[in-house]
Protein backbone atom coordinates (compact mmCIF):
# COMPACT_ATOMS: atom_id res chain seq x y z
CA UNK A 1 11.98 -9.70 -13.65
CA UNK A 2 12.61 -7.29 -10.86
CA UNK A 3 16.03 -5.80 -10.33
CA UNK A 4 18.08 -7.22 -8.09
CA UNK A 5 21.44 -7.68 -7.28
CA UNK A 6 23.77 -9.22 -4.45
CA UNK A 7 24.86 -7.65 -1.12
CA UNK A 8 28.64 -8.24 -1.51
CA UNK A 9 28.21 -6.12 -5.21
CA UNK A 10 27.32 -2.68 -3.61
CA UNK A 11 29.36 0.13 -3.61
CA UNK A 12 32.03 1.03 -1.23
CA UNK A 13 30.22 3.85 1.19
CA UNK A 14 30.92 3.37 4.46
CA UNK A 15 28.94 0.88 6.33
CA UNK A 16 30.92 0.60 9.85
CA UNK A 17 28.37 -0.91 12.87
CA UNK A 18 25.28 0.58 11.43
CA UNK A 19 23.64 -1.50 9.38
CA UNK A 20 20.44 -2.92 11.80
CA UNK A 21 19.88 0.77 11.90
CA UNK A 22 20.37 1.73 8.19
CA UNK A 23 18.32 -1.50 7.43
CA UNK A 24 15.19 0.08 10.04
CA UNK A 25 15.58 3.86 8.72
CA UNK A 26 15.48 2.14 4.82
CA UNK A 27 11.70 0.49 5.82
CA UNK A 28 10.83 3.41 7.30
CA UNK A 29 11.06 5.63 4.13
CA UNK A 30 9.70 2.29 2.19
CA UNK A 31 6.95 2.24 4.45
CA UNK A 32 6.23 6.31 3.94
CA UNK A 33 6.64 6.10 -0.17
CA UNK A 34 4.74 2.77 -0.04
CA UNK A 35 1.39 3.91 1.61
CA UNK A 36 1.47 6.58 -0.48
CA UNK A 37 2.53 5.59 -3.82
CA UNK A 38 1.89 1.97 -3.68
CA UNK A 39 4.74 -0.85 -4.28
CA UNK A 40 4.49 -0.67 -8.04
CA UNK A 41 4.98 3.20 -7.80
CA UNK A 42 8.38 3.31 -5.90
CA UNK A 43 11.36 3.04 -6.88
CA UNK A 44 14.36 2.12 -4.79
CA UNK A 45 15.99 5.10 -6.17
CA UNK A 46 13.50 7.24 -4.36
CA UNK A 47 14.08 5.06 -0.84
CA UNK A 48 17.77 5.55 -0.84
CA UNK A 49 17.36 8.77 -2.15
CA UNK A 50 15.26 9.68 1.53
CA UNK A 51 18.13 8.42 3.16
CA UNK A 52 20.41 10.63 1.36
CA UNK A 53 22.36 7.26 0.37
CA UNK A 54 23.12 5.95 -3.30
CA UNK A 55 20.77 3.31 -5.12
CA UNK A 56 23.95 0.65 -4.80
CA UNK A 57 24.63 1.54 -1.40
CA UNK A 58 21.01 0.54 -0.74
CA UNK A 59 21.60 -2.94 -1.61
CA UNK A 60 24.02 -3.27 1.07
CA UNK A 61 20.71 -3.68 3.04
CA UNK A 62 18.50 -5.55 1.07
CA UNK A 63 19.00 -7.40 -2.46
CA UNK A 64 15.77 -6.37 -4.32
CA UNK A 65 12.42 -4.02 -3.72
CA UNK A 66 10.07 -7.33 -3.00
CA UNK A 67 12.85 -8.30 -0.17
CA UNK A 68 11.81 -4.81 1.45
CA UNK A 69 8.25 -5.11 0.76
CA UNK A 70 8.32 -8.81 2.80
CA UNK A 71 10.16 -7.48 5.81
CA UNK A 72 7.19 -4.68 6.06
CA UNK A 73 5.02 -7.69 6.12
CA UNK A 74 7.03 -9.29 8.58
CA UNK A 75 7.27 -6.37 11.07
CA UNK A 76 3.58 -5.38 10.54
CA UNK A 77 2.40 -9.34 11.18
CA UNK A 78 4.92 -9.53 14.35
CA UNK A 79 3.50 -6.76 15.98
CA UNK A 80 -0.27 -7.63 15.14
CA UNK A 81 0.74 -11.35 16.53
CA UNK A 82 2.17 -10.09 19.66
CA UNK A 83 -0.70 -8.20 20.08
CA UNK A 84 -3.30 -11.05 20.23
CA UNK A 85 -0.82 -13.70 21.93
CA UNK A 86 -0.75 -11.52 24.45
CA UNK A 87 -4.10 -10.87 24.92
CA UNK A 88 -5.33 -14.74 24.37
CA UNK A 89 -3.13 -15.52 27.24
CA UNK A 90 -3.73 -13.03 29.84
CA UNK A 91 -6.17 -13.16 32.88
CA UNK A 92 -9.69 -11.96 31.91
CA UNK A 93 -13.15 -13.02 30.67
CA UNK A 94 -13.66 -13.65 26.79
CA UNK A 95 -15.77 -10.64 26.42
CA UNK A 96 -12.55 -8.56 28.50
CA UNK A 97 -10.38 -9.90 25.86
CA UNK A 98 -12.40 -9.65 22.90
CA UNK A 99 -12.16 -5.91 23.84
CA UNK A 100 -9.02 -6.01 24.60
CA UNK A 101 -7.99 -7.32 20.74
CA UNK A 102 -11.00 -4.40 19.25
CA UNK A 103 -8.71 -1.85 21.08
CA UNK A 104 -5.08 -2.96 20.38
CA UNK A 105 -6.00 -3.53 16.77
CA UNK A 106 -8.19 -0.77 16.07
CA UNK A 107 -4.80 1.28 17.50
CA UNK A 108 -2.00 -0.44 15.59
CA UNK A 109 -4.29 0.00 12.27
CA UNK A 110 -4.49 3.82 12.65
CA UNK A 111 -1.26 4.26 14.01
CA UNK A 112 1.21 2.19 11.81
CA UNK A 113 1.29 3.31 7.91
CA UNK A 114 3.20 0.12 7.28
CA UNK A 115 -0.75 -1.82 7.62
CA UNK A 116 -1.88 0.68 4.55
CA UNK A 117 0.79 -1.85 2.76
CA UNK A 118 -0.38 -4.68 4.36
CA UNK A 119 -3.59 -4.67 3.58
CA UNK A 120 -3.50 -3.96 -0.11
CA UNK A 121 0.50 -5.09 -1.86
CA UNK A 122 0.29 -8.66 -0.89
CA UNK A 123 -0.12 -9.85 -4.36
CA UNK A 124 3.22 -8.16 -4.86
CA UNK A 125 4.74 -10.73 -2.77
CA UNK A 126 6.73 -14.09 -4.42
CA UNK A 127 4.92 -17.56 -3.96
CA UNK A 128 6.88 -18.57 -1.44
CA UNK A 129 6.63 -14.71 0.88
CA UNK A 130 3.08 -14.87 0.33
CA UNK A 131 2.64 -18.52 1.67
CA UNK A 132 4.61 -17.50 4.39
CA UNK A 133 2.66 -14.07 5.82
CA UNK A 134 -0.95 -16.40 4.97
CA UNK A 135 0.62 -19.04 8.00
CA UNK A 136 1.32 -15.69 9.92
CA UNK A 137 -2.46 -14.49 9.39
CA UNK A 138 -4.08 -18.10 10.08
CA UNK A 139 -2.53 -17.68 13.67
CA UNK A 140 -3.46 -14.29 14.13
CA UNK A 141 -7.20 -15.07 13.15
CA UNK A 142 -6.84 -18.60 14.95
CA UNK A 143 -6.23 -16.60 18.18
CA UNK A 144 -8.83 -14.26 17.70
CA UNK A 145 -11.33 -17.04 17.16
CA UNK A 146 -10.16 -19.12 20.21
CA UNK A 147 -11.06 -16.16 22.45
CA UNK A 148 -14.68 -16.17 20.31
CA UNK A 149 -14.60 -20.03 20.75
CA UNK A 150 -14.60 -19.72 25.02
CA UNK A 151 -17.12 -17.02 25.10
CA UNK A 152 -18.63 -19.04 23.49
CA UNK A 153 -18.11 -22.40 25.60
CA UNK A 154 -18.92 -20.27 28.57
CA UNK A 155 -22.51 -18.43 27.37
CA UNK A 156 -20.92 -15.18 27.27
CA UNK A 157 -21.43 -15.27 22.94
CA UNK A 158 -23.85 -16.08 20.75
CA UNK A 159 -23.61 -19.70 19.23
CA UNK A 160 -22.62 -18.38 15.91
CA UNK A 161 -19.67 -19.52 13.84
CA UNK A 162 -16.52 -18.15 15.28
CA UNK A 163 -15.27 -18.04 12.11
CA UNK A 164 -17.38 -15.83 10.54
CA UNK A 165 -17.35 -13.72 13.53
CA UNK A 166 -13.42 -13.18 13.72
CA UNK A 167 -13.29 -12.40 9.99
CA UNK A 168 -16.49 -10.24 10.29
CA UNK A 169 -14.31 -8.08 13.22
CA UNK A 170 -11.13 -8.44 11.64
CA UNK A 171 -12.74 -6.75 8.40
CA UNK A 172 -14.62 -3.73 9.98
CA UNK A 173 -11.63 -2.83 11.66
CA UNK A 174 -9.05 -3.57 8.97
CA UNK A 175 -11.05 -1.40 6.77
CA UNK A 176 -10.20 1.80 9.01
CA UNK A 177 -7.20 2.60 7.46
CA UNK A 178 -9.07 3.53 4.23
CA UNK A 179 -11.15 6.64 5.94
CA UNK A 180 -10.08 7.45 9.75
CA UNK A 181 -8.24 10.49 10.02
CA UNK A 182 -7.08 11.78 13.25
CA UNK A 183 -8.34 15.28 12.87
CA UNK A 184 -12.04 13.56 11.88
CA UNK A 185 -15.20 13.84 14.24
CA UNK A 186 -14.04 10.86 16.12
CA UNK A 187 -10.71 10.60 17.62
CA UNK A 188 -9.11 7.31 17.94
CA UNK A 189 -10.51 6.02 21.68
CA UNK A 190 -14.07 7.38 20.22
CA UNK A 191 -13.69 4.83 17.39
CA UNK A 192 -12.50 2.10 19.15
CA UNK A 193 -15.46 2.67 21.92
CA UNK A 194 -18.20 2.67 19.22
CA UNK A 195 -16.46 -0.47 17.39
CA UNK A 196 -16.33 -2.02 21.15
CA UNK A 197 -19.89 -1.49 21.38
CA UNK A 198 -21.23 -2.49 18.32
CA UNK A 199 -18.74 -5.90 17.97
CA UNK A 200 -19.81 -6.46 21.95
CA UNK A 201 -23.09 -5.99 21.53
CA UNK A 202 -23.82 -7.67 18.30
CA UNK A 203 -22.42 -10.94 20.35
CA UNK A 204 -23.12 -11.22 23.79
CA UNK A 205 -25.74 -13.55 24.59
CA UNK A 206 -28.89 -11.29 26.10
């Protein structure tokens, strides 16, 4: 059973106006010890201890470790679902937006550390946390596919299964955060301009 205890039972350091801040600098170090350590390997003695605050103090913020490891998921599945809302209902072709949603997530993926957690603690999460981020995802992939689904429609695609093709994309690109490194022989717009290509390519009705 993890530990866990209630919000009004932490100690008495001083809290004043700060806690939305407190509560973003605490995933922040989560998110730093997490991609590196994995959930299982940190301790919320080592979060608060990045903050410089007590282990009690830290449940001021947040009454267990899984409660932190959900609002990662939270923030990391916002973002990503911002990302393709906005894309699915902007001006442009399907193949423009199909692009568009290569580019923006091949960017968030290599630039957020909180998506090394994303993609690999989920299992970590209660029943009810992880039936709540797999709604989350369905959208995400259900906006991805609609924009497959037009191009579709249109003759811009192929008439494969838009299914298959979203999670085909979605996977090559996911998979990024286990071997790009800045400082590799492709920088970031490199990678996203051979993904572009191939994903583009691979589609588009000759």
């Amino acid at each position: 059973m993890p530990h866990k205890r209630t919000r009004q039972g932490a100690s008495s350091d001083s809290y004043g106006n700060d806690a939305p801040n407190k509560r973003r600098a605490l995933i922040e170090a989560a998110v730093e010890l997490m991609s590196r350590r994995g959930y299982r390997g940190t301790s919320l003695k080592q979060i608060a201890k990045e903050l410089g605050i007590s282990e009690p103090a830290l449940y001021h913020y947040f009454d267990s470790k899984e409660e932190m490891l959900f609002t990662i998921y939270i923030d990391t599945l916002n973002l990503s679902l911002e990302k393709v809302r906005g894309i699915g209902q902007s001006d442009g072709s399907p193949e423009e937006k199909l692009r568009r949603v290569i580019a923006e997530f091949t960017r968030v993926v290599t630039e957020n550390k909180m998506f090394v957690i994303f993609f690999r603690e989920k299992d970590e999460l209660s029943p009810k946390n992880w039936k709540r981020i797999t709604r989350g995802e369905r959208e995400f992939v259900g906006a991805i596919r609609d924009i497959i689904t037009d191009g579709i429609k249109d003759g811009t695609f192929k008439e494969l299964p838009p299914t298959v093709l979203t999670f085909g994309i979605l996977g090559m690109v996911a998979w990024v955060y286990r071997w790009f490194r800045p400082d590799g022989p492709l920088n970031r717009d490199q990678l996203i301009d051979v993904f572009s290509e191939m994903i583009i390519d691979g589609v588009r009705k000759a």
